[in-house]
Protein backbone atom coordinates (compact mmCIF):
# COMPACT_ATOMS: atom_id res chain seq x y z
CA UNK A 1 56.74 43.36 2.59
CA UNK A 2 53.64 41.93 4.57
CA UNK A 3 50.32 41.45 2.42
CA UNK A 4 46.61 41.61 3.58
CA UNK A 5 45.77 38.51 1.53
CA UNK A 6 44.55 34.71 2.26
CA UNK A 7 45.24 31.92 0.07
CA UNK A 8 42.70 28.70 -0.13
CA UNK A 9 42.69 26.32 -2.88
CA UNK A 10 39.09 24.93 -3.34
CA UNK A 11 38.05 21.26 -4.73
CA UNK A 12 35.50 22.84 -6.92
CA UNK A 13 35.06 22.48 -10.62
CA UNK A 14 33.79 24.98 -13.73
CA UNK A 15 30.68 24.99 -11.87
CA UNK A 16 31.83 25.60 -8.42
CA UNK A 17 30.70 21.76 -7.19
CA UNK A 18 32.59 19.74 -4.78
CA UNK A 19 34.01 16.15 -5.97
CA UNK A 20 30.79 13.96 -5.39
CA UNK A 21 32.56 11.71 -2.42
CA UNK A 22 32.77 14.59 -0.43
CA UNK A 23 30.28 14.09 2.93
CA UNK A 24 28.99 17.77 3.63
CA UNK A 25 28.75 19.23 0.22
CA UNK A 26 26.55 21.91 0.46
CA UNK A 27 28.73 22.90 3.73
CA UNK A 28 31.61 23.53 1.27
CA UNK A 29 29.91 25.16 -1.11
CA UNK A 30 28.49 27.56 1.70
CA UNK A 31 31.90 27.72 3.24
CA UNK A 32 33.74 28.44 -0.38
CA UNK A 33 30.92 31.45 -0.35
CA UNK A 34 31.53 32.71 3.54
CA UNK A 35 34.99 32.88 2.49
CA UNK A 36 34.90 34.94 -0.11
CA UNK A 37 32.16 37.46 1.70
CA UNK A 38 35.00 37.41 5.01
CA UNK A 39 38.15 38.29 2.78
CA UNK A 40 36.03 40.67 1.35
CA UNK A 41 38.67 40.91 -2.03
CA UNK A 42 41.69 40.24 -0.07
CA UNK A 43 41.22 36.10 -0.77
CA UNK A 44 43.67 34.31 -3.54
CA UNK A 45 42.14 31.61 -4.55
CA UNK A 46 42.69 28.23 -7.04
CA UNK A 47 40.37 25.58 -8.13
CA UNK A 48 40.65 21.85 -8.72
CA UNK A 49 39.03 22.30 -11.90
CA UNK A 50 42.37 24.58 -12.90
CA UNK A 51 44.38 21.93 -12.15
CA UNK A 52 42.82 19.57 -15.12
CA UNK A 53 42.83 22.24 -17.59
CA UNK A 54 46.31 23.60 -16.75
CA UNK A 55 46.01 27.01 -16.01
CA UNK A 56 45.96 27.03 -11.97
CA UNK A 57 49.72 28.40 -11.65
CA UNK A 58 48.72 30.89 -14.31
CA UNK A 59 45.74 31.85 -12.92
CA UNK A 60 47.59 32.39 -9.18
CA UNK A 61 50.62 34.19 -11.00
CA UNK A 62 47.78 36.58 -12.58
CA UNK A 63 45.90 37.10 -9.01
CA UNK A 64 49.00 37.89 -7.24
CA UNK A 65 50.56 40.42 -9.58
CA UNK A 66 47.25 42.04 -9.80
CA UNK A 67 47.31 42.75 -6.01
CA UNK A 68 50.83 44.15 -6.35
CA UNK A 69 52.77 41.21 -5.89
CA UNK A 70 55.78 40.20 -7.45
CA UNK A 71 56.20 37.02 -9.41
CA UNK A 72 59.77 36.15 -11.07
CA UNK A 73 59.16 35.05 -14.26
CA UNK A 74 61.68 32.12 -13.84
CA UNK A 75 62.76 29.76 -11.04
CA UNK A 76 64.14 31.88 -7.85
CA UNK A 77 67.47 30.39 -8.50
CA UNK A 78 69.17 28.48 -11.19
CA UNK A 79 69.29 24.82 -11.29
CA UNK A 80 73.31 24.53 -10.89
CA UNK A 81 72.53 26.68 -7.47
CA UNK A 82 70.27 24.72 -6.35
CA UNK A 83 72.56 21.44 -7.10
CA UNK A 84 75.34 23.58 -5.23
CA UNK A 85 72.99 23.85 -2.22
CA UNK A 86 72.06 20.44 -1.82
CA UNK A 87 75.41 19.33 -1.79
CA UNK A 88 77.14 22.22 0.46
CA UNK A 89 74.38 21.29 3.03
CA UNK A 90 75.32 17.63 2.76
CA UNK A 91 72.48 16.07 1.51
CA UNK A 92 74.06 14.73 -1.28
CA UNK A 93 75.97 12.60 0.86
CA UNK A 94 72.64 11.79 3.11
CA UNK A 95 70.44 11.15 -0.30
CA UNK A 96 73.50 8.74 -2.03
CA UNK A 97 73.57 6.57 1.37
CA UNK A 98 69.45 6.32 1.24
CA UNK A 99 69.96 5.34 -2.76
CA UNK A 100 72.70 2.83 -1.61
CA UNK A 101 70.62 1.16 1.39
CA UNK A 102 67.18 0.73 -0.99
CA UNK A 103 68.92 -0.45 -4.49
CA UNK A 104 70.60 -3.31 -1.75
CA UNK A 105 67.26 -3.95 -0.58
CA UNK A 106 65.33 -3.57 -3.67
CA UNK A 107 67.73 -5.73 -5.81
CA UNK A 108 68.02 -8.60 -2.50
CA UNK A 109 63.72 -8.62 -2.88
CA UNK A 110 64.08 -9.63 -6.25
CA UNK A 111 61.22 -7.99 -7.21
CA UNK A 112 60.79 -5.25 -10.80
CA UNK A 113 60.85 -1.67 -10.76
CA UNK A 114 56.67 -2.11 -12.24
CA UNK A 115 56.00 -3.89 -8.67
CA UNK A 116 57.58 -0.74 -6.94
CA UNK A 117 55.96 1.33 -9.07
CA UNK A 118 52.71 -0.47 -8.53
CA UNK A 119 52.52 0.43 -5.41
CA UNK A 120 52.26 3.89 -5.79
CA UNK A 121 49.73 3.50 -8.49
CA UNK A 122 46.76 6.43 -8.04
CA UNK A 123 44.74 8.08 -10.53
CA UNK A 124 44.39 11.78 -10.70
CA UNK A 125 42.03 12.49 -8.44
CA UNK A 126 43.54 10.38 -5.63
CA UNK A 127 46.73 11.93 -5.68
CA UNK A 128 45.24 15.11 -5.23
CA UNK A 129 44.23 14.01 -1.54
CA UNK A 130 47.12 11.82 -0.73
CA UNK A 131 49.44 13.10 1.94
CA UNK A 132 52.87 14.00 1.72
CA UNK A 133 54.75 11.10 2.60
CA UNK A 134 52.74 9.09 -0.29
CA UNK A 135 54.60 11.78 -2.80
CA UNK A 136 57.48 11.68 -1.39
CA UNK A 137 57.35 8.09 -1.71
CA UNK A 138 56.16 8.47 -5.56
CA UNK A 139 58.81 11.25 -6.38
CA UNK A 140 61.87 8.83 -5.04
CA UNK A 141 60.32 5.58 -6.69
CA UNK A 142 60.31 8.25 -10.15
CA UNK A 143 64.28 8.87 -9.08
CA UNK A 144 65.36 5.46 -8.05
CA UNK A 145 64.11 4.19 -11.23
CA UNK A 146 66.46 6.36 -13.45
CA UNK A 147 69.33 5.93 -11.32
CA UNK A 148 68.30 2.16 -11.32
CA UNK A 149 67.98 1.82 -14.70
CA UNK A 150 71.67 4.01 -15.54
CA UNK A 151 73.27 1.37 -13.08
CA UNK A 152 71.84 -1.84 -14.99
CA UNK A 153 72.83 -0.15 -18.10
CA UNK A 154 76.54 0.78 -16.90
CA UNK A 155 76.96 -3.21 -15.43
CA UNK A 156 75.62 -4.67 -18.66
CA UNK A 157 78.19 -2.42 -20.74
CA UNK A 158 81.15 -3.25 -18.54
CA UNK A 159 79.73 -7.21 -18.87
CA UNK A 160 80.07 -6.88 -14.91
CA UNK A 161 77.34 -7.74 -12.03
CA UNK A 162 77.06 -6.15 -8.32
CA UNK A 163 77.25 -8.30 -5.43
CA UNK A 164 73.39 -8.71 -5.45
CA UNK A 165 73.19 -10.47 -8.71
CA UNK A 166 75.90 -12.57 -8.08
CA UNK A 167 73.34 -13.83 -4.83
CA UNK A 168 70.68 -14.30 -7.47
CA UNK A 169 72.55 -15.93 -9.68
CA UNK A 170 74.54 -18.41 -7.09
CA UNK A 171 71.10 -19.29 -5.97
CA UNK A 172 69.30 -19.70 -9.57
CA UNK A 173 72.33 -22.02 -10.49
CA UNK A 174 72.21 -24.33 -6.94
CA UNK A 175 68.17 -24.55 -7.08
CA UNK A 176 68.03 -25.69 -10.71
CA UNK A 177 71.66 -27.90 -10.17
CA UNK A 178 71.71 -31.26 -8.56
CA UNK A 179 74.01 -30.07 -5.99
CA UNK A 180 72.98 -31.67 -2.70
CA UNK A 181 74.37 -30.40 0.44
């Protein structure tokens, strides 16, 4: 079914004002208010301000329906067919070999999952301008560091260490031996 609406979310808050580090604020105001006058009714639209509070994805979910739209009132598919999906399409595979190639890397560093994580580090507001490959970033630093932290656990359990600590620890114990080469 095709639809005669427009969607725009708009950095404005309660009082329809722009984020004060924006350069042309008046011009978004005044473009906020063309838009609406151009769509004439036929313009979804979202706020910044509903993002603080919360209600955003209700307030889109209400818009749409009341144009005649219809929103499931759970996920499109379950979480065990979405799992199913990833995996028949081989990304499983793909997304294991990435995990494999960055804990070697990560653990070879020597550096903490905080520094990692630190790197990331935005308030609010900035990741509501960041672009995608920042989140992307974020959301695999937020997955790495469960998987990370399930490994550690599993090797301290077993009383066993990877490869990579082994390295550390060979080179803790020659730099603070006398061994002379």
């Amino acid at each position: 079914m095709i639809y005669d609406l427009y969607y725009e979310h708009f950095a404005l808050d309660k009082n329809y004002n722009p984020p004060d580090y924006f350069d042309n604020r008046d011009k978004y105001v005044e473009d906020f208010k063309i838009k609406n006058k151009l769509f004439n009714g036929n313009l979804v639209q979202t706020f910044s301000y509903q993002k603080y509070d919360g209600t955003l994805f209700e307030s889109l979910t209400q818009q749409l329906k009341s144009k005649g739209i219809h929103v499931p009132e759970e996920n499109a598919i379950s979480v065990q067919d979405a799992l199913s999906s990833f995996k028949n399409a081989g990304y499983f595979t793909a997304f294991s070999k990435l995990l494999s190639d960055f804990l070697e890397k990560f653990k070879s560093s020597e550096i903490t999952i905080q520094v990692l994580k630190d790197n990331f580090e935005a308030n609010f507001i900035e990741r509501l301008f960041e672009d995608i490959q920042i989140k992307r970033s974020r959301a695999f630093v937020e997955i790495f560091e469960i998987i990370f932290n399930a490994y550690q656990k599993k090797l301290s359990n077993e009383n066993k260490l990877d490869f990579y600590d082994m390295i550390i620890q060979g080179k803790e114990y020659i730099t603070t031996s006398d061994i002379k080469f």
